[in-house]
C-alpha atoms as a PDB file:
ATOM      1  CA  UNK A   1      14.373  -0.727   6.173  1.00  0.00           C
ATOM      2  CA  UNK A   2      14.366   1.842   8.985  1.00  0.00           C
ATOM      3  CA  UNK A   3      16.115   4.317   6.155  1.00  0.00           C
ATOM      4  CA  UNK A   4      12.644   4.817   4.340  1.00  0.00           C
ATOM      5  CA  UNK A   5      11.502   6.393   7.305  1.00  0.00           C
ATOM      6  CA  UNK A   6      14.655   8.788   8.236  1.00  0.00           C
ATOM      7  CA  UNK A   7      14.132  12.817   8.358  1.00  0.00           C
ATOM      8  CA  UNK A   8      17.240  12.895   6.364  1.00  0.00           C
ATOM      9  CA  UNK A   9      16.935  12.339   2.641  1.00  0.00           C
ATOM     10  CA  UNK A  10      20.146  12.572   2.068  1.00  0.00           C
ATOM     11  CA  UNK A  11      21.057   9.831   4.056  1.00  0.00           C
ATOM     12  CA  UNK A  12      17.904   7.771   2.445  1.00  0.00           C
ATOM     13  CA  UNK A  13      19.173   8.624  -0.619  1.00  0.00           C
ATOM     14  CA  UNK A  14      22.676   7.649   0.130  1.00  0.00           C
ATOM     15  CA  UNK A  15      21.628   4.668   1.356  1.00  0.00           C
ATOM     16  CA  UNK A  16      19.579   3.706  -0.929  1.00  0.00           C
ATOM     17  CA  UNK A  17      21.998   4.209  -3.922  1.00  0.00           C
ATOM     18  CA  UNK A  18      24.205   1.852  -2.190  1.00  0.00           C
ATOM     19  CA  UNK A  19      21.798  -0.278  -1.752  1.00  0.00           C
ATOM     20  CA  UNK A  20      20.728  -0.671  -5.562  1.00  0.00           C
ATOM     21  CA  UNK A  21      24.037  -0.975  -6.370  1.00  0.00           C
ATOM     22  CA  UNK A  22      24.832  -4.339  -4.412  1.00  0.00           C
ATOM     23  CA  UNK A  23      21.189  -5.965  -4.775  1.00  0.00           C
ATOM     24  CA  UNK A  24      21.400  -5.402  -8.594  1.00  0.00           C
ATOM     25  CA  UNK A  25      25.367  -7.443  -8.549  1.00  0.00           C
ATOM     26  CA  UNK A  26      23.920  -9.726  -6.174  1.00  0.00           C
ATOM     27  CA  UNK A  27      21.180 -10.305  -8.611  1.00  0.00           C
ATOM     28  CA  UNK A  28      22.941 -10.285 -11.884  1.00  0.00           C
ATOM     29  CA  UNK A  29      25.332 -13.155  -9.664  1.00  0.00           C
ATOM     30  CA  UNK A  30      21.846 -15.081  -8.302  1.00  0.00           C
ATOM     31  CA  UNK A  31      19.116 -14.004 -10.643  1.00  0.00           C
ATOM     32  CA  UNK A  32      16.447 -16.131  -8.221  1.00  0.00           C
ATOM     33  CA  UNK A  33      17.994 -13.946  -5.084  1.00  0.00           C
ATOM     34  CA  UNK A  34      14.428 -13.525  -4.075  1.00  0.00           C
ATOM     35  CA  UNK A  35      15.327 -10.955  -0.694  1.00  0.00           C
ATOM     36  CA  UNK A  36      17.646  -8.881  -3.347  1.00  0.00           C
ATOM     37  CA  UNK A  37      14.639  -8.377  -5.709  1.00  0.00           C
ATOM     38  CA  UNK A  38      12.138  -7.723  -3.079  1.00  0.00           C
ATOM     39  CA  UNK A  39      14.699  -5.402  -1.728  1.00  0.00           C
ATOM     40  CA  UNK A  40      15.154  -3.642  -4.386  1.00  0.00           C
ATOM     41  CA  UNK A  41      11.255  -3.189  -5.925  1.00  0.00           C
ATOM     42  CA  UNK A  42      10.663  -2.137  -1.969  1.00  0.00           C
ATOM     43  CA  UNK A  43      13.225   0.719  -2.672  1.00  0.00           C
ATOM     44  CA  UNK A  44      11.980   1.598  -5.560  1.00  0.00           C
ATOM     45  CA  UNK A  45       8.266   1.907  -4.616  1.00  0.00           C
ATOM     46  CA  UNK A  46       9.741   4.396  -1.623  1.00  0.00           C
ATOM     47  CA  UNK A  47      11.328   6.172  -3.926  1.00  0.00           C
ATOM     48  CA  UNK A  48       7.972   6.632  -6.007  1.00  0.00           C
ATOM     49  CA  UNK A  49       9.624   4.805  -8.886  1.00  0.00           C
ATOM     50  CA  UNK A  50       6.690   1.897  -9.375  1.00  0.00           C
ATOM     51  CA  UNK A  51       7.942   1.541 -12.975  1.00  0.00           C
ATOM     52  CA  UNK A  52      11.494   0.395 -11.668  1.00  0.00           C
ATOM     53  CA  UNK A  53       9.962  -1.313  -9.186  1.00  0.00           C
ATOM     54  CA  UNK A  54       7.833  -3.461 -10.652  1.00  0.00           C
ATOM     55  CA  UNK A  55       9.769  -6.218 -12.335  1.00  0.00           C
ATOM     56  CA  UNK A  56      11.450  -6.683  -9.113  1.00  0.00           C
ATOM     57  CA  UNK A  57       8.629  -7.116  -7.048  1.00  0.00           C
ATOM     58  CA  UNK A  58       6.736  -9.324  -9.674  1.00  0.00           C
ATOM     59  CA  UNK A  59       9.977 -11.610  -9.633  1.00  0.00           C
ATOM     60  CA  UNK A  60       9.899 -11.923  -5.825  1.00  0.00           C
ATOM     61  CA  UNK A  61       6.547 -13.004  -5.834  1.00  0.00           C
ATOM     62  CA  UNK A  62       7.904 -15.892  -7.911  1.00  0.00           C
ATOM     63  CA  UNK A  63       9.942 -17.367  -5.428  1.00  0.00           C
ATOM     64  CA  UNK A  64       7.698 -15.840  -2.473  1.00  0.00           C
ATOM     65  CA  UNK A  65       4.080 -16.260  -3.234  1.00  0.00           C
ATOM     66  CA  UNK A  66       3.041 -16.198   0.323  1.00  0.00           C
ATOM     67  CA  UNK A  67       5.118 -13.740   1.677  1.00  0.00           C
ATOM     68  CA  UNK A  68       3.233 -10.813   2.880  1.00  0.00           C
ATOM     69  CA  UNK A  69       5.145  -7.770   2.509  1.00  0.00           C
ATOM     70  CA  UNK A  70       6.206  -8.531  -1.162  1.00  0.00           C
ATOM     71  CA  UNK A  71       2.412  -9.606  -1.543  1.00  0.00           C
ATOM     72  CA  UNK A  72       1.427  -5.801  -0.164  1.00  0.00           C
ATOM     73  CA  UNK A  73       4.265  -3.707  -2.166  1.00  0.00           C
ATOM     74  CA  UNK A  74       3.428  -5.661  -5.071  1.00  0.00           C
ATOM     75  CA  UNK A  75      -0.412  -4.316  -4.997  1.00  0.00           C
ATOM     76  CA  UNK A  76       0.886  -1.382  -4.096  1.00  0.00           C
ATOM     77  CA  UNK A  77       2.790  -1.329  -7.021  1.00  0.00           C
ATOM     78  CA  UNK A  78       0.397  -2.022  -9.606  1.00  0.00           C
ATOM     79  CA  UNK A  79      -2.141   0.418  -8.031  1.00  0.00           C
ATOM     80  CA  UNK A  80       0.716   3.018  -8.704  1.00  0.00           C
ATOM     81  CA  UNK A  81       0.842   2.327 -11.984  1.00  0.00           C
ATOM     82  CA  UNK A  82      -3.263   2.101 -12.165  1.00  0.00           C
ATOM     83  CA  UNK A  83      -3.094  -1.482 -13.269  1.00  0.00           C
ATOM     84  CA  UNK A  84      -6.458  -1.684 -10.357  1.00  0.00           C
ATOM     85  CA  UNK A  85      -7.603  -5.475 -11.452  1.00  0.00           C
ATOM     86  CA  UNK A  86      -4.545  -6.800 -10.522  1.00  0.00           C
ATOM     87  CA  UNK A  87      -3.910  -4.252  -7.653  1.00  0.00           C
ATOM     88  CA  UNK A  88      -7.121  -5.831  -6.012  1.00  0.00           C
ATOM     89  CA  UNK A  89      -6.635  -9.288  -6.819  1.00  0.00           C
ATOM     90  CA  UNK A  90      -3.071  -9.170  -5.080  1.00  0.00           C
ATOM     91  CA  UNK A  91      -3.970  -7.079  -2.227  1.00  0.00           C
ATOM     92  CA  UNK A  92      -6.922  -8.942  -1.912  1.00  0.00           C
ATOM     93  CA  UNK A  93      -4.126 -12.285  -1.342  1.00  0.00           C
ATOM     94  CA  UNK A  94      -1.880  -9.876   0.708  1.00  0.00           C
ATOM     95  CA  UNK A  95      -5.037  -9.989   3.173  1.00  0.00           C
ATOM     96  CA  UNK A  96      -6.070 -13.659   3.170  1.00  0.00           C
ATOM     97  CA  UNK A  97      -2.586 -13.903   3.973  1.00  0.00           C
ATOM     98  CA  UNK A  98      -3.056 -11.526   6.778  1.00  0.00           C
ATOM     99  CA  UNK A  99      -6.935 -10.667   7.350  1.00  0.00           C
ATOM    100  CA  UNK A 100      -5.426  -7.633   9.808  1.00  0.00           C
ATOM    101  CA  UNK A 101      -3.114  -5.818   7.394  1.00  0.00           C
ATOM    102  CA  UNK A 102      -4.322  -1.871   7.755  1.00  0.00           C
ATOM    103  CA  UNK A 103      -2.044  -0.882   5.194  1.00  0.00           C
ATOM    104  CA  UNK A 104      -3.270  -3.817   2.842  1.00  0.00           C
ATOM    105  CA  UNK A 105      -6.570  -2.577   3.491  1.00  0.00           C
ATOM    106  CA  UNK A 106      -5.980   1.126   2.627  1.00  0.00           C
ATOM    107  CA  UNK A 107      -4.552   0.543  -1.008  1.00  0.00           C
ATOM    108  CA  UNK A 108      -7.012  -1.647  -1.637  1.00  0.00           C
ATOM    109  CA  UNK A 109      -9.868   0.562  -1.588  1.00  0.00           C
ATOM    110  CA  UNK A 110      -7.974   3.320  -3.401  1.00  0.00           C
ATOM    111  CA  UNK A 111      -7.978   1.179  -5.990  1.00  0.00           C
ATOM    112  CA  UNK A 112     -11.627  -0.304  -5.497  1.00  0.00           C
ATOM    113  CA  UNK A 113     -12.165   3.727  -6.284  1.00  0.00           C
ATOM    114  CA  UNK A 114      -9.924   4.201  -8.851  1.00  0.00           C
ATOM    115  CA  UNK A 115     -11.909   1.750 -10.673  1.00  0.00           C
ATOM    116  CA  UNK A 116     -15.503   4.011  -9.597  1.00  0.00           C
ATOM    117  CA  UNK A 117     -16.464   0.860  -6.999  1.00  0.00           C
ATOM    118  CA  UNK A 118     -17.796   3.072  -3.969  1.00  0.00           C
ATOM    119  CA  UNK A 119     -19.333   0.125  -2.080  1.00  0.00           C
ATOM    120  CA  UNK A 120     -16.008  -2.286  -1.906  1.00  0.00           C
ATOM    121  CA  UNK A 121     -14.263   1.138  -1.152  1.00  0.00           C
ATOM    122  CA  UNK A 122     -15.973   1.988   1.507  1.00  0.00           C
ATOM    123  CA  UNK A 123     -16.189  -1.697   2.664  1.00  0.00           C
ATOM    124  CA  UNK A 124     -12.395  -1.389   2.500  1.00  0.00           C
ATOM    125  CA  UNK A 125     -12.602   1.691   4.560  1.00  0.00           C
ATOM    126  CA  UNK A 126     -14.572   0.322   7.277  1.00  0.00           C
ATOM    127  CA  UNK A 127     -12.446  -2.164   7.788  1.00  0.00           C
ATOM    128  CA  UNK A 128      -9.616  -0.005   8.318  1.00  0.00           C
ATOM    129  CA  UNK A 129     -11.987   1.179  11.008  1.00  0.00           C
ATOM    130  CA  UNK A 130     -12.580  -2.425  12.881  1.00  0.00           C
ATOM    131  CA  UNK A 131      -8.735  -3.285  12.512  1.00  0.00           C
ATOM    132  CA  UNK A 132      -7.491   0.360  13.747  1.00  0.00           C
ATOM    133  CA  UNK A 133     -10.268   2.655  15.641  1.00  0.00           C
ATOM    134  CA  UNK A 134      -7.971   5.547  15.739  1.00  0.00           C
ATOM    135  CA  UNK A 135      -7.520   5.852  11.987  1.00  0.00           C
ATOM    136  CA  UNK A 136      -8.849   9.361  11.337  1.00  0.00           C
ATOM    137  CA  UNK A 137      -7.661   8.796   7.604  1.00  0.00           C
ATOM    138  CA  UNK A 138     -10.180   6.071   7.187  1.00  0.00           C
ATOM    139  CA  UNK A 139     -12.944   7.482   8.926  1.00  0.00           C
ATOM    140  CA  UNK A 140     -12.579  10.755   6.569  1.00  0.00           C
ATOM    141  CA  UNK A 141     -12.654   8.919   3.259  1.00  0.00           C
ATOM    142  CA  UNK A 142     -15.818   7.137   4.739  1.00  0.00           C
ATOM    143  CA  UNK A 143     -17.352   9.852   5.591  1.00  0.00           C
ATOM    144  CA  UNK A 144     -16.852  11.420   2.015  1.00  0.00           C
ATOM    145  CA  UNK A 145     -18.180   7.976   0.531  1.00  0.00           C
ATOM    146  CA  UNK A 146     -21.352   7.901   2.906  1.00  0.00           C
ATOM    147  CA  UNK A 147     -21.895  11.122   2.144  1.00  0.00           C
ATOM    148  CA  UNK A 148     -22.025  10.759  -1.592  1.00  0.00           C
ATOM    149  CA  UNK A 149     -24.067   7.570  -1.125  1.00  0.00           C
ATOM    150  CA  UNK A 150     -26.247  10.048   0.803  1.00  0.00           C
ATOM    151  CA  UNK A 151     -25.905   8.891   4.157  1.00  0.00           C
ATOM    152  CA  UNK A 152     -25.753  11.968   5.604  1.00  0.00           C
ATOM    153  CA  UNK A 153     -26.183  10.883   9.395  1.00  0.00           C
ATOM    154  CA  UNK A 154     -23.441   8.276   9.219  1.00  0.00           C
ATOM    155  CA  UNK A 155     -21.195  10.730   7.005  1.00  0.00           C
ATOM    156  CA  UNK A 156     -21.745  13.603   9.868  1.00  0.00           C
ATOM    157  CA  UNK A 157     -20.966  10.819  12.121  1.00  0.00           C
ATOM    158  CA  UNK A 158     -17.971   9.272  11.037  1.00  0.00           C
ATOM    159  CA  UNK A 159     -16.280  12.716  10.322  1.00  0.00           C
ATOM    160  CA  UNK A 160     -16.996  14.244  13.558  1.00  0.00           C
ATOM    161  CA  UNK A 161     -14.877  11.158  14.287  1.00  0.00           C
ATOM    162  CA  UNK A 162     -11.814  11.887  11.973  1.00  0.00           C
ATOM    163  CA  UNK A 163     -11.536  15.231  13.139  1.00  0.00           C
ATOM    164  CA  UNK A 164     -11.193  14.132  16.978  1.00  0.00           C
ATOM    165  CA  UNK A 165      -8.695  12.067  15.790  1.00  0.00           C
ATOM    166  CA  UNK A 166      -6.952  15.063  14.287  1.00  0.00           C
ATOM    167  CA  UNK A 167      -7.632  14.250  10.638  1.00  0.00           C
ATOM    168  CA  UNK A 168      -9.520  17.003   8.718  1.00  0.00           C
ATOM    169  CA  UNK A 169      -8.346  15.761   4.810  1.00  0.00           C
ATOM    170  CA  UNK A 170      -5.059  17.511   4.621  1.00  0.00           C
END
């Protein structure tokens, strides 16, 4: 939906109040309408709603196990709502389906944090790195993990990194 990324909110917002309103009749006419539900938990989780989102998204997956994007929203999802175990397990899916998914990749080791698990964070991090070299996001938080692990050299290393990429944590 290119209207998650407009300038305008008021347009997104527009648009997505629309859009709510005929995914929800199309579901209440085709309760198994898997695009409506994934449709709709997508808005939601744009919207920072993961509460409304979730029973949406975890009904998609029903009737769209392998599909990738409802795979990723759903982890994303559930890390929202700090549910990590099950954020990781599904993210972890979302990336055998797609061993390249940045994104994927990202949540994934928020929530390997979340749950105080520095090494599959920064694991999660690195990869990042290998899939995207110009990610000064993920060469920040890996400096910040190195550094606690007390890997000072690498740290130094992979922040001097981040901020020629134009990332400095803000």
């Amino acid at each position: 939906m290119r209207v998650a990324r407009s300038p305008n909110k008021q347009d997104q917002l527009d648009s997505f109040n629309l859009a709510k309103k005929y995914l929800t009749r199309a579901l209440e006419i085709a309760p198994g309408f898997y695009y409506a539900a994934s449709n709709l938990g997508y808005i939601y989780l744009t919207e920072n709603k993961p509460d409304s989102g979730y029973p949406y998204l975890r009904e998609a997956l029903k009737y769209g196990p392998r599909d990738i994007q409802v795979n990723y929203y759903y982890g994303s999802t559930l890390f929202l709502l700090n549910k990590l175990d099950s954020a990781i397990r599904v993210l972890n899916h979302t990336i055998e389906l797609n061993p390249k998914y940045e994104a994927a990749y990202s949540v994934l080791a928020s929530a390997y944090l979340g749950k105080g698990d520095l090494n599959n964070g920064l694991a999660s991090y690195l990869k990042v790195i290998e899939i995207n070299p110009n990610n000064g996001k993920a060469y920040y938080y890996a400096a910040e993990l190195l550094r606690s692990k007390g890997d000072t050299v690498k740290a130094n290393e992979y922040m001097s990194k981040a901020i020629s990429l134009g990332y400095n944590g803000r």
